[in-house]
N, C-alpha and C. Protein backbone atom coordinates (compact mmCIF):
# COMPACT_ATOMS: atom_id res chain seq x y z
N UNK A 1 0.82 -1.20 0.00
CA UNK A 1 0.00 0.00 0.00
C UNK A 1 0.87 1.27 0.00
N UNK A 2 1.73 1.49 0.96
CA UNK A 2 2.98 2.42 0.76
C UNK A 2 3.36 2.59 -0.38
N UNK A 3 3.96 1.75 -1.11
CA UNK A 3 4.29 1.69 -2.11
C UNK A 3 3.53 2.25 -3.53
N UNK A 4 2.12 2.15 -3.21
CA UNK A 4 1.26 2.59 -4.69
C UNK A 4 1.86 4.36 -4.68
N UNK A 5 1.74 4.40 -6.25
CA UNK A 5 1.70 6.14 -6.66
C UNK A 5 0.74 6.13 -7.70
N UNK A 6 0.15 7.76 -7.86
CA UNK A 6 -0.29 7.71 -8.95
C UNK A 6 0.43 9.42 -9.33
N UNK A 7 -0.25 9.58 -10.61
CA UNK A 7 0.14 11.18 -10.47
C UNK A 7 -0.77 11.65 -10.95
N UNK A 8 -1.03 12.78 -9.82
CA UNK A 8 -2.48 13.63 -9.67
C UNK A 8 -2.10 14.57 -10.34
N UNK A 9 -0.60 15.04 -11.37
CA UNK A 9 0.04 16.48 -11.48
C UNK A 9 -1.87 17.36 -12.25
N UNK A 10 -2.34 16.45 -13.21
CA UNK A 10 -3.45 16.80 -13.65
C UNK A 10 -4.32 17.21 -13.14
N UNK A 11 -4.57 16.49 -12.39
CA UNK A 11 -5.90 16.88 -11.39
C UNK A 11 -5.87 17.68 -9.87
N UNK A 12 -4.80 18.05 -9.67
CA UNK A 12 -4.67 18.59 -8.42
C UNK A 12 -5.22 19.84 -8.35
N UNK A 13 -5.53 20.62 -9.23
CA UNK A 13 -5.69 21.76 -8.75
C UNK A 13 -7.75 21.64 -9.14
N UNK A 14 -7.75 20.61 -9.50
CA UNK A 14 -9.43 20.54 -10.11
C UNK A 14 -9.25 20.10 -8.45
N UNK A 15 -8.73 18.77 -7.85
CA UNK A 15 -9.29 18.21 -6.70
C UNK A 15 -9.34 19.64 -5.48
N UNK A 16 -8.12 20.20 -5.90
CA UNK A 16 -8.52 20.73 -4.04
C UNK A 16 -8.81 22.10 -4.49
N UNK A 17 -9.23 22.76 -5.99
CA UNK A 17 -9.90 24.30 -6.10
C UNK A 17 -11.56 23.67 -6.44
N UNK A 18 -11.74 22.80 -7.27
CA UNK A 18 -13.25 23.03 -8.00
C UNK A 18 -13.57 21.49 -7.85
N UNK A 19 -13.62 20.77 -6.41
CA UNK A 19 -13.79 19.64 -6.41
C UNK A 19 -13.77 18.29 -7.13
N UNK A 20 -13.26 18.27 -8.03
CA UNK A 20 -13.17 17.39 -9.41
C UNK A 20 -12.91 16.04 -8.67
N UNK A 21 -13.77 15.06 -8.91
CA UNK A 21 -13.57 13.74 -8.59
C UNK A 21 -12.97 12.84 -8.77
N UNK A 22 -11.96 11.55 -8.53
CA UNK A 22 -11.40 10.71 -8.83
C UNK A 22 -11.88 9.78 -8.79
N UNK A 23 -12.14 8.60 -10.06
CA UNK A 23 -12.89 7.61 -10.51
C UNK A 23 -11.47 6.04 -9.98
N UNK A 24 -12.11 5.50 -9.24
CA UNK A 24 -11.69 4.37 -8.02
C UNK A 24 -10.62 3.55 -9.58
N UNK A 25 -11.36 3.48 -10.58
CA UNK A 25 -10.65 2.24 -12.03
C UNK A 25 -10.05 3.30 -12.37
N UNK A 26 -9.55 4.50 -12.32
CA UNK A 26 -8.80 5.22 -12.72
C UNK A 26 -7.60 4.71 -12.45
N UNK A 27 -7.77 4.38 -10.86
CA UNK A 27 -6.00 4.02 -10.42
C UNK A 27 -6.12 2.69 -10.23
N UNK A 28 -7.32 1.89 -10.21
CA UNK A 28 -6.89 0.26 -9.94
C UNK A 28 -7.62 -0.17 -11.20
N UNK A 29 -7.78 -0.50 -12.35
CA UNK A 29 -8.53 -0.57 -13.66
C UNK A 29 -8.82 -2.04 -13.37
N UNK A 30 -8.06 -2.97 -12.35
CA UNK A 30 -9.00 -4.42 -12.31
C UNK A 30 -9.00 -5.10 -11.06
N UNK A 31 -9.66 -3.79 -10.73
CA UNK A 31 -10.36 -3.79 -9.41
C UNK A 31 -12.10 -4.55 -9.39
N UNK A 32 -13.06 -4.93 -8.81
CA UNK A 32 -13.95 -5.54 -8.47
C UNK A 32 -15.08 -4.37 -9.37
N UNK A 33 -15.95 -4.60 -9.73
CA UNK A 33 -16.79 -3.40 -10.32
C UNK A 33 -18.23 -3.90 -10.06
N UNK A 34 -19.33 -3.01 -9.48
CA UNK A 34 -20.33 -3.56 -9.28
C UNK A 34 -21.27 -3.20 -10.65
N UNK A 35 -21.74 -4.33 -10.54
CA UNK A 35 -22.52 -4.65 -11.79
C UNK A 35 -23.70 -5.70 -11.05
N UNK A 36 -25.07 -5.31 -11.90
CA UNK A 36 -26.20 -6.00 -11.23
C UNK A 36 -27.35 -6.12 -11.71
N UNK A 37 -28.24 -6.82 -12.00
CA UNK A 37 -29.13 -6.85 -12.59
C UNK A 37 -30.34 -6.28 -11.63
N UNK A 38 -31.74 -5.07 -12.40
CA UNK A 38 -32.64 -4.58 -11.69
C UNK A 38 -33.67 -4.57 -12.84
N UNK A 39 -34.94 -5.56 -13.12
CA UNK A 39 -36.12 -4.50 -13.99
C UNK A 39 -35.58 -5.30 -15.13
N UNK A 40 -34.92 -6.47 -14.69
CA UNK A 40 -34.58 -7.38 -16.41
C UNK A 40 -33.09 -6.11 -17.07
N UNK A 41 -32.54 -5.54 -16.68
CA UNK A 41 -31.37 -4.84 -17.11
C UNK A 41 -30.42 -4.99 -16.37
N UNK A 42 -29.02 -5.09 -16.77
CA UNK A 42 -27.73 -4.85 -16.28
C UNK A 42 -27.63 -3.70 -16.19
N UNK A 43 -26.89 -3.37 -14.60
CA UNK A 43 -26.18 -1.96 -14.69
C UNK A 43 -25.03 -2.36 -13.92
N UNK A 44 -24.19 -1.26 -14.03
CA UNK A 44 -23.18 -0.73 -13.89
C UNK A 44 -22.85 0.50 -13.38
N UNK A 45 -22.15 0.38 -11.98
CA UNK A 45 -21.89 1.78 -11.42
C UNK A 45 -20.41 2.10 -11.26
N UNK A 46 -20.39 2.96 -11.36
CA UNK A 46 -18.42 3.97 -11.81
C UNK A 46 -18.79 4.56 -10.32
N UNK A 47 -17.89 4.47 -9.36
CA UNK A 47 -17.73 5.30 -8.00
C UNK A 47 -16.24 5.80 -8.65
N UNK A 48 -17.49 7.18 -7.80
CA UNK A 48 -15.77 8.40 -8.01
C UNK A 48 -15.94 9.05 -6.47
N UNK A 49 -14.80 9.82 -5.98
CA UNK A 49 -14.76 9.92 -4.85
C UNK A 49 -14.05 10.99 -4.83
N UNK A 50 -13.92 12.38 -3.50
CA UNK A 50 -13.67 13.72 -3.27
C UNK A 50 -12.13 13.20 -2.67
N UNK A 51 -11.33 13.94 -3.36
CA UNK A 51 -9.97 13.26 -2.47
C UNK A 51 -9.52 15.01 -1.44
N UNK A 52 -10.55 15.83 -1.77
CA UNK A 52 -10.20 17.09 -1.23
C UNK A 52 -9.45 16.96 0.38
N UNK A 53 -8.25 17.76 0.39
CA UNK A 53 -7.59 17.33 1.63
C UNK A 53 -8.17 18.19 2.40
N UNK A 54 -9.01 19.33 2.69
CA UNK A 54 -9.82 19.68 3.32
C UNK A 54 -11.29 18.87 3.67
N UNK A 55 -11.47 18.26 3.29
CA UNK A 55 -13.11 17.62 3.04
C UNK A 55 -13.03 16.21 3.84
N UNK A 56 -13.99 16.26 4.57
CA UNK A 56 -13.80 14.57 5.56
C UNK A 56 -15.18 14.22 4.86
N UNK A 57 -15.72 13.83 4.00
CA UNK A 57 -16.79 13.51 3.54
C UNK A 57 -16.96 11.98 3.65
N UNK A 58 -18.32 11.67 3.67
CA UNK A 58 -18.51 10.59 3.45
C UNK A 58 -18.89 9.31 2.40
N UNK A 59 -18.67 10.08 1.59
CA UNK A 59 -19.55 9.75 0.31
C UNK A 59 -19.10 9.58 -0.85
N UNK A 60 -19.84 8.93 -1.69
CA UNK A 60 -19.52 8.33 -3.07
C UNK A 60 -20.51 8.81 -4.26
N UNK A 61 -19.98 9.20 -5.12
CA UNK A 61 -20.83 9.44 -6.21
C UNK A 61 -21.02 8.55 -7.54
N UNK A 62 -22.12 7.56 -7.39
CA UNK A 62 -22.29 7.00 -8.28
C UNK A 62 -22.53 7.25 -9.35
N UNK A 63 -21.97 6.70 -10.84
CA UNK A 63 -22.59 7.06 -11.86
C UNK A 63 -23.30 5.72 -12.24
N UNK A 64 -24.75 5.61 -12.90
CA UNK A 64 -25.25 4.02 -13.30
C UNK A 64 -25.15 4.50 -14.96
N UNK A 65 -24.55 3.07 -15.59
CA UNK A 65 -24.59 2.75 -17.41
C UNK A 65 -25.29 1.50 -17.33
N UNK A 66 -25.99 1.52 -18.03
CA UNK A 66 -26.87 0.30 -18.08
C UNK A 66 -26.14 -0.01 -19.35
N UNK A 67 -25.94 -1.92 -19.22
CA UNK A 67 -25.28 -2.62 -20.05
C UNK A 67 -26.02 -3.23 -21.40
N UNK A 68 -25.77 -3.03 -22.46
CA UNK A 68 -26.25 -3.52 -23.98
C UNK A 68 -25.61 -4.55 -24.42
N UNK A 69 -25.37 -5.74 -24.60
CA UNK A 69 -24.73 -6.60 -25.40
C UNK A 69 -23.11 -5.87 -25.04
N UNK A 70 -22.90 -6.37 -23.89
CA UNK A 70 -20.97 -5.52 -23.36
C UNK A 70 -20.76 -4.30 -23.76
N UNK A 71 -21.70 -2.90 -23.94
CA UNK A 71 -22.15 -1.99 -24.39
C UNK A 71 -22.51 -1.14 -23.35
N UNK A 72 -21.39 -0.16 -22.85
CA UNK A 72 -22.31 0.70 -21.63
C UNK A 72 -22.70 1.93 -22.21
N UNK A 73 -23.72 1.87 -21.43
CA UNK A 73 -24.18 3.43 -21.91
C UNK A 73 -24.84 3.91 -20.85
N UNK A 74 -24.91 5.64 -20.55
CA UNK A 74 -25.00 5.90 -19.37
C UNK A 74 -26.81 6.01 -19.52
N UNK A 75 -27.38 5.73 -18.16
CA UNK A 75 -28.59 5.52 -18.31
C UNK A 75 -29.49 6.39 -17.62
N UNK A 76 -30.42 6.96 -18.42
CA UNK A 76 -31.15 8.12 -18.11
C UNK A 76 -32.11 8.30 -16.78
N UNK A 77 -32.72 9.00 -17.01
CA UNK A 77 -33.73 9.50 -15.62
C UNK A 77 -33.27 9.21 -14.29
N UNK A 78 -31.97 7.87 -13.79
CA UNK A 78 -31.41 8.07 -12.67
C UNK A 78 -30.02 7.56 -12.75
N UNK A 79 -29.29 8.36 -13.54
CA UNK A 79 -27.66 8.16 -13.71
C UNK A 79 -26.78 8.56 -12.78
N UNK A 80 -27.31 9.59 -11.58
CA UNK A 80 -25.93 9.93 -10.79
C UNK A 80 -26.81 10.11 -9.58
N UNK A 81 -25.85 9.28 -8.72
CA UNK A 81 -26.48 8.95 -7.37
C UNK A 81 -25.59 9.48 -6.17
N UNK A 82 -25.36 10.08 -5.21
CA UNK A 82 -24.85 10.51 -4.13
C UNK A 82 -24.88 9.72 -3.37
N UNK A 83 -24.21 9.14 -2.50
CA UNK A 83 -24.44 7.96 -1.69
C UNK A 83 -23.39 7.99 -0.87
N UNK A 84 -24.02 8.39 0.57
CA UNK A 84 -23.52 8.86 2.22
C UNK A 84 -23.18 6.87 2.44
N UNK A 85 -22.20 6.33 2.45
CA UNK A 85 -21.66 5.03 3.08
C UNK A 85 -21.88 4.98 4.64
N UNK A 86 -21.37 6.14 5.20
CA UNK A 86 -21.27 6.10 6.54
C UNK A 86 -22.81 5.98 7.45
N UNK A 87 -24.06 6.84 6.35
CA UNK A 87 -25.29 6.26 6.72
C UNK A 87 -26.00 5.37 6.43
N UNK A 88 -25.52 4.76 4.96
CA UNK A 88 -26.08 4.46 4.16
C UNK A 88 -27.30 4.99 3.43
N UNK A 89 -27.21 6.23 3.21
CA UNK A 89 -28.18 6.86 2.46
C UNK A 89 -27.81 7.60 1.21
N UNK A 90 -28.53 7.97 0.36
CA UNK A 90 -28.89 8.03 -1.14
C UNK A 90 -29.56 9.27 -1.25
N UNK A 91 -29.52 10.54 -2.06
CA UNK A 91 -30.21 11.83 -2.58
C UNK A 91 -31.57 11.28 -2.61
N UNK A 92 -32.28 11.84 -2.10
CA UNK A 92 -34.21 11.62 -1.52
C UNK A 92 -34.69 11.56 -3.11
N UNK A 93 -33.87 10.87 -4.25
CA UNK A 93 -35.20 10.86 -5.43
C UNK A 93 -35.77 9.68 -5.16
N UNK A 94 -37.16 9.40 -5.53
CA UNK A 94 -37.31 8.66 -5.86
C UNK A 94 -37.27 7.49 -7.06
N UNK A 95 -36.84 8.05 -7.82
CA UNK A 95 -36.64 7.22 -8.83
C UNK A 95 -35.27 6.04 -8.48
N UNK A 96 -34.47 6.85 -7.79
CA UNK A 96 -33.23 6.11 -7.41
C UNK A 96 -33.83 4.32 -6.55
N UNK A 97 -34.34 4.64 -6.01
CA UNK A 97 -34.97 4.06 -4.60
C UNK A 97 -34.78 2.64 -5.05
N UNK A 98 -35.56 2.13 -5.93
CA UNK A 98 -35.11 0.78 -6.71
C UNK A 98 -34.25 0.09 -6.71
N UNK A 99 -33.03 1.12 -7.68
CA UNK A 99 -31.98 0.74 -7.91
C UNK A 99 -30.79 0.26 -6.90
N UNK A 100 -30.92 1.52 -6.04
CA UNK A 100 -30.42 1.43 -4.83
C UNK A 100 -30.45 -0.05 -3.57
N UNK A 101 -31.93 -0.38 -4.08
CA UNK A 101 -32.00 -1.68 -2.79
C UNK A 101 -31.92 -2.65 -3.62
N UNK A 102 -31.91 -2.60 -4.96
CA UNK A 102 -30.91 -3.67 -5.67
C UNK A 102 -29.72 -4.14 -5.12
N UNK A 103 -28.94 -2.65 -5.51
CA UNK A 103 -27.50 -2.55 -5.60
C UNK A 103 -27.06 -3.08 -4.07
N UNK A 104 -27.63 -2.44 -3.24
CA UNK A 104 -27.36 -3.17 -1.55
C UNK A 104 -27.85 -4.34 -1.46
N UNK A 105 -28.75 -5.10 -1.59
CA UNK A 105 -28.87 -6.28 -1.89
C UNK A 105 -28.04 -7.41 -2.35
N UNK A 106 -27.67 -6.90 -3.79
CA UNK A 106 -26.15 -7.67 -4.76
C UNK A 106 -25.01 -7.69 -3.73
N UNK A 107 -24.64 -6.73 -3.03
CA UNK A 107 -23.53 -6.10 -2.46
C UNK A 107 -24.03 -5.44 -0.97
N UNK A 108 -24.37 -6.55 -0.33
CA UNK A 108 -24.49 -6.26 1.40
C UNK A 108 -23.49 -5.42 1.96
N UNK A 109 -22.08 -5.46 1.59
CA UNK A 109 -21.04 -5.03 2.62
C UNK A 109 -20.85 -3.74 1.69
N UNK A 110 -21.68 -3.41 0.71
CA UNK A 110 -20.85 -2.09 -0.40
C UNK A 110 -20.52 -0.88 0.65
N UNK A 111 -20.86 -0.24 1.92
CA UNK A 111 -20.68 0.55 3.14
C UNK A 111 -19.24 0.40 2.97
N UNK A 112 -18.87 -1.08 3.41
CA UNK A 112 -17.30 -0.72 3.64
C UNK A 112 -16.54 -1.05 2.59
N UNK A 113 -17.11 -1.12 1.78
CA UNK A 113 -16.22 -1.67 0.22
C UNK A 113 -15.71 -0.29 -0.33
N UNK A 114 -16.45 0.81 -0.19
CA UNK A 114 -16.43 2.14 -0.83
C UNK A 114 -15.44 3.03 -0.10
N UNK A 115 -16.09 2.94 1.43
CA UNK A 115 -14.96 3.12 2.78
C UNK A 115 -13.76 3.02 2.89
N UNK A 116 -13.44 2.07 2.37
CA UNK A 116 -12.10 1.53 2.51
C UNK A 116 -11.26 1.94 0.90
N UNK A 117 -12.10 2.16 -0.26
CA UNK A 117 -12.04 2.15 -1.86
C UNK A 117 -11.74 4.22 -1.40
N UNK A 118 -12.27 4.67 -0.71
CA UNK A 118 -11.78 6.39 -0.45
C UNK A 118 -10.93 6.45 0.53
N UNK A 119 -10.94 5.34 1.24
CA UNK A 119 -9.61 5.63 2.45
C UNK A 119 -8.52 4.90 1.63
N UNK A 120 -8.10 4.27 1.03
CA UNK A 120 -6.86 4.12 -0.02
C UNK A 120 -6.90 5.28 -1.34
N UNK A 121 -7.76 6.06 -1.05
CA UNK A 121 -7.43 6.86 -2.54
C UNK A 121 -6.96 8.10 -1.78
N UNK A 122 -7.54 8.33 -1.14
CA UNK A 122 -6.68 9.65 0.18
C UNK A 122 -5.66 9.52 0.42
N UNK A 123 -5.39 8.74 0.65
CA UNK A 123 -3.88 8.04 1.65
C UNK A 123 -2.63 8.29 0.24
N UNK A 124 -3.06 7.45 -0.98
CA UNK A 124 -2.17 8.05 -2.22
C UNK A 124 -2.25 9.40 -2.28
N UNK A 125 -3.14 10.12 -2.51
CA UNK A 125 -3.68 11.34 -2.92
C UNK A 125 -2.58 12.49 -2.00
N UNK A 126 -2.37 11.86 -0.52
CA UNK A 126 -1.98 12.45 0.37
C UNK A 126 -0.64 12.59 0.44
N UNK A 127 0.05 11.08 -0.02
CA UNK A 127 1.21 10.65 -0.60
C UNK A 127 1.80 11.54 -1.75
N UNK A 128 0.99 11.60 -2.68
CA UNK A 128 1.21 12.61 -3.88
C UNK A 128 1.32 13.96 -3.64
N UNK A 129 0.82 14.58 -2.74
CA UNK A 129 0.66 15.96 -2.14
C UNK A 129 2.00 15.95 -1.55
N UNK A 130 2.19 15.13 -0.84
CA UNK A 130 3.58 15.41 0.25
C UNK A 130 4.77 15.66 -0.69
N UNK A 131 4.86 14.37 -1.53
CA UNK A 131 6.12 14.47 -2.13
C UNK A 131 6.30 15.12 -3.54
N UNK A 132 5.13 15.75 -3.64
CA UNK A 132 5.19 16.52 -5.40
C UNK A 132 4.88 17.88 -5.30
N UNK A 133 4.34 17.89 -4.35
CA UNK A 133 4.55 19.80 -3.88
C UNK A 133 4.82 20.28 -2.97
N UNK A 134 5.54 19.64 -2.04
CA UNK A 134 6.42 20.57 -1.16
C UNK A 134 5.28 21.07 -0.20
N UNK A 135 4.39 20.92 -0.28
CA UNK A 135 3.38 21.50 0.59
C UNK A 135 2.99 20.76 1.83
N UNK A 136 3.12 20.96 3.00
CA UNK A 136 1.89 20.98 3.63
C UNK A 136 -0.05 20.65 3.36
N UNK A 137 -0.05 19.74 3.94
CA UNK A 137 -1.91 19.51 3.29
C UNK A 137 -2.05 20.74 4.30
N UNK A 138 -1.79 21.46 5.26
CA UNK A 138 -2.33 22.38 6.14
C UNK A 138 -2.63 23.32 5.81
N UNK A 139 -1.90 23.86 4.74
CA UNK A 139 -1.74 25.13 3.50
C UNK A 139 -2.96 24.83 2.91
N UNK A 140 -3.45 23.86 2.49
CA UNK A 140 -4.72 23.64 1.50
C UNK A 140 -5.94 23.60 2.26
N UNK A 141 -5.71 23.79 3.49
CA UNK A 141 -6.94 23.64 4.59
C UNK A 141 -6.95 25.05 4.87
N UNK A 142 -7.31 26.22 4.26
CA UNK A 142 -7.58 27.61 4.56
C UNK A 142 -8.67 28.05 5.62
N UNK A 143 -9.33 27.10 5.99
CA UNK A 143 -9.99 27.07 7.18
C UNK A 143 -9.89 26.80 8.63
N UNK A 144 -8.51 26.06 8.48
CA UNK A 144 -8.24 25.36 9.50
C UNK A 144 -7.12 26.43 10.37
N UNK A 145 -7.64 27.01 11.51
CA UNK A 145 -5.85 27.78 12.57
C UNK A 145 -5.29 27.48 12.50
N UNK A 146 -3.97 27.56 12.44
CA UNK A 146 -2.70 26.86 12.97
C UNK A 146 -3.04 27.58 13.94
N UNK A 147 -2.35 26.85 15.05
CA UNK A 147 -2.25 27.03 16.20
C UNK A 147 -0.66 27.55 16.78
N UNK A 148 -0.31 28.13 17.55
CA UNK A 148 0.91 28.62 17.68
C UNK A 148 1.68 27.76 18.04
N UNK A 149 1.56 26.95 18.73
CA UNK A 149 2.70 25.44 19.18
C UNK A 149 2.29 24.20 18.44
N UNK A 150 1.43 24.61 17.06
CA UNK A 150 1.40 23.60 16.06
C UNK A 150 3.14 23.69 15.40
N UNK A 151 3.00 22.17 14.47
CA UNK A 151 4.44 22.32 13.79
C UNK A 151 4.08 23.53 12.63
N UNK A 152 4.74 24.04 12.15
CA UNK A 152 4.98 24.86 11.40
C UNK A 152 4.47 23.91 9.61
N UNK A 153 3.69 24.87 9.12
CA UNK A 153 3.46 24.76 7.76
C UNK A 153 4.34 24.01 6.45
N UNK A 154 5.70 24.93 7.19
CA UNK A 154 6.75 24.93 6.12
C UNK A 154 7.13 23.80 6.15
N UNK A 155 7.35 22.75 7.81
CA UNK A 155 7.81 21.62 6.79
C UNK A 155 9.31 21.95 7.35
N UNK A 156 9.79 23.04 8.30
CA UNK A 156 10.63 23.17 9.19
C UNK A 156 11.15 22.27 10.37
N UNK A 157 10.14 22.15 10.98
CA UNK A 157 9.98 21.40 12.25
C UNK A 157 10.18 21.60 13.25
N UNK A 158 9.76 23.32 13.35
CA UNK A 158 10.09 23.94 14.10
C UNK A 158 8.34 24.27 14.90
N UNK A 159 8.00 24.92 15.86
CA UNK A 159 6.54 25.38 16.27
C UNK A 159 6.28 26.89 14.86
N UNK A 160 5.34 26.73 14.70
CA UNK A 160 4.46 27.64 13.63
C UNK A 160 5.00 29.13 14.88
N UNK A 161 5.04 29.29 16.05
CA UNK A 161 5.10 30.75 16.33
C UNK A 161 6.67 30.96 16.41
N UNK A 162 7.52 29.95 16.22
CA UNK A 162 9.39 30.05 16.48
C UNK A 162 9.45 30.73 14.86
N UNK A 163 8.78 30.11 13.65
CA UNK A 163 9.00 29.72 12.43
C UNK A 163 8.51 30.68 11.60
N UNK A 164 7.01 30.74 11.11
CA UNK A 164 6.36 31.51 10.01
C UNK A 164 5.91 32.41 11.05
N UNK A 165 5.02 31.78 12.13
CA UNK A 165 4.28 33.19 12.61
C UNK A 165 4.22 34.33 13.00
């Protein structure tokens, strides 16, 4: 796990300025993929996930393609689903509602399958931050105090009030 990299040089400034999502087969392409039958159709859901180093979120954003003869195509009236793991809850449409107690059904444990599928994409994400920009994730947390006998930003290792403050 240490060992994985990817390189975010692309996406870094979409992830932590304009939330831009990272799609889970982006970095593991043969990884497990849920796929399921609902209503006599195959679908298919793409989880993408907020790697924002400010953001403790819980959640996954599904996209559903319903499958044609090994043929995806993204599928209308309920293609993108929000989905809280930590409650297990889903954006109040109803149209989703179906699909959804399918999909948990096929995939009882999907809570911690996703859980664990954003806590390894952080952990790289975090990896990539450290060693490709010199930064501090603390710098990207503009919300967050430093505190005066916090370590320092810079990456000194000195207290934030000996150092920058």
């Amino acid at each position: 796990m240490h060992d994985l990299e990817y390189d975010f040089s692309s996406l870094e400034f979409g992830i932590e300025e304009n939330g831009t999502m990272v799609i889970y087969r982006d970095l593991f392409p043969y990884s497990n993929q849920f796929i399921f039958e609902y209503n006599d159709k195959t679908y298919l859901l793409v989880d993408y996930y907020c790697l924002n180093s400010s953001c403790k979120c819980k959640d996954v954003f599904f996209v559903v393609f319903e499958v044609h003869d090994k043929k995806v195509e993204e599928k209308k009236g309920y293609s993108e689903i929000l989905y809280n793991y930590s409650k297990g809850t889903w954006a109040n449409e109803v149209s989703i509602d179906g699909i959804m107690n399918e999909l948990l059904k096929k995939y009882p444990d999907i809570n911690l399958n996703v859980k664990k599928r954003h806590e390894i994409l952080r952990k790289i994400y975090k990896k990539y931050l450290n060693e490709n920009t010199g930064l501090n994730l603390q710098q990207f947390n503009q919300y967050k105090k430093i505190g005066r006998n916090d370590p320092c930003i810079c990456g000194s290792g000195k207290k934030y009030k000996r150092c920058c403050g």
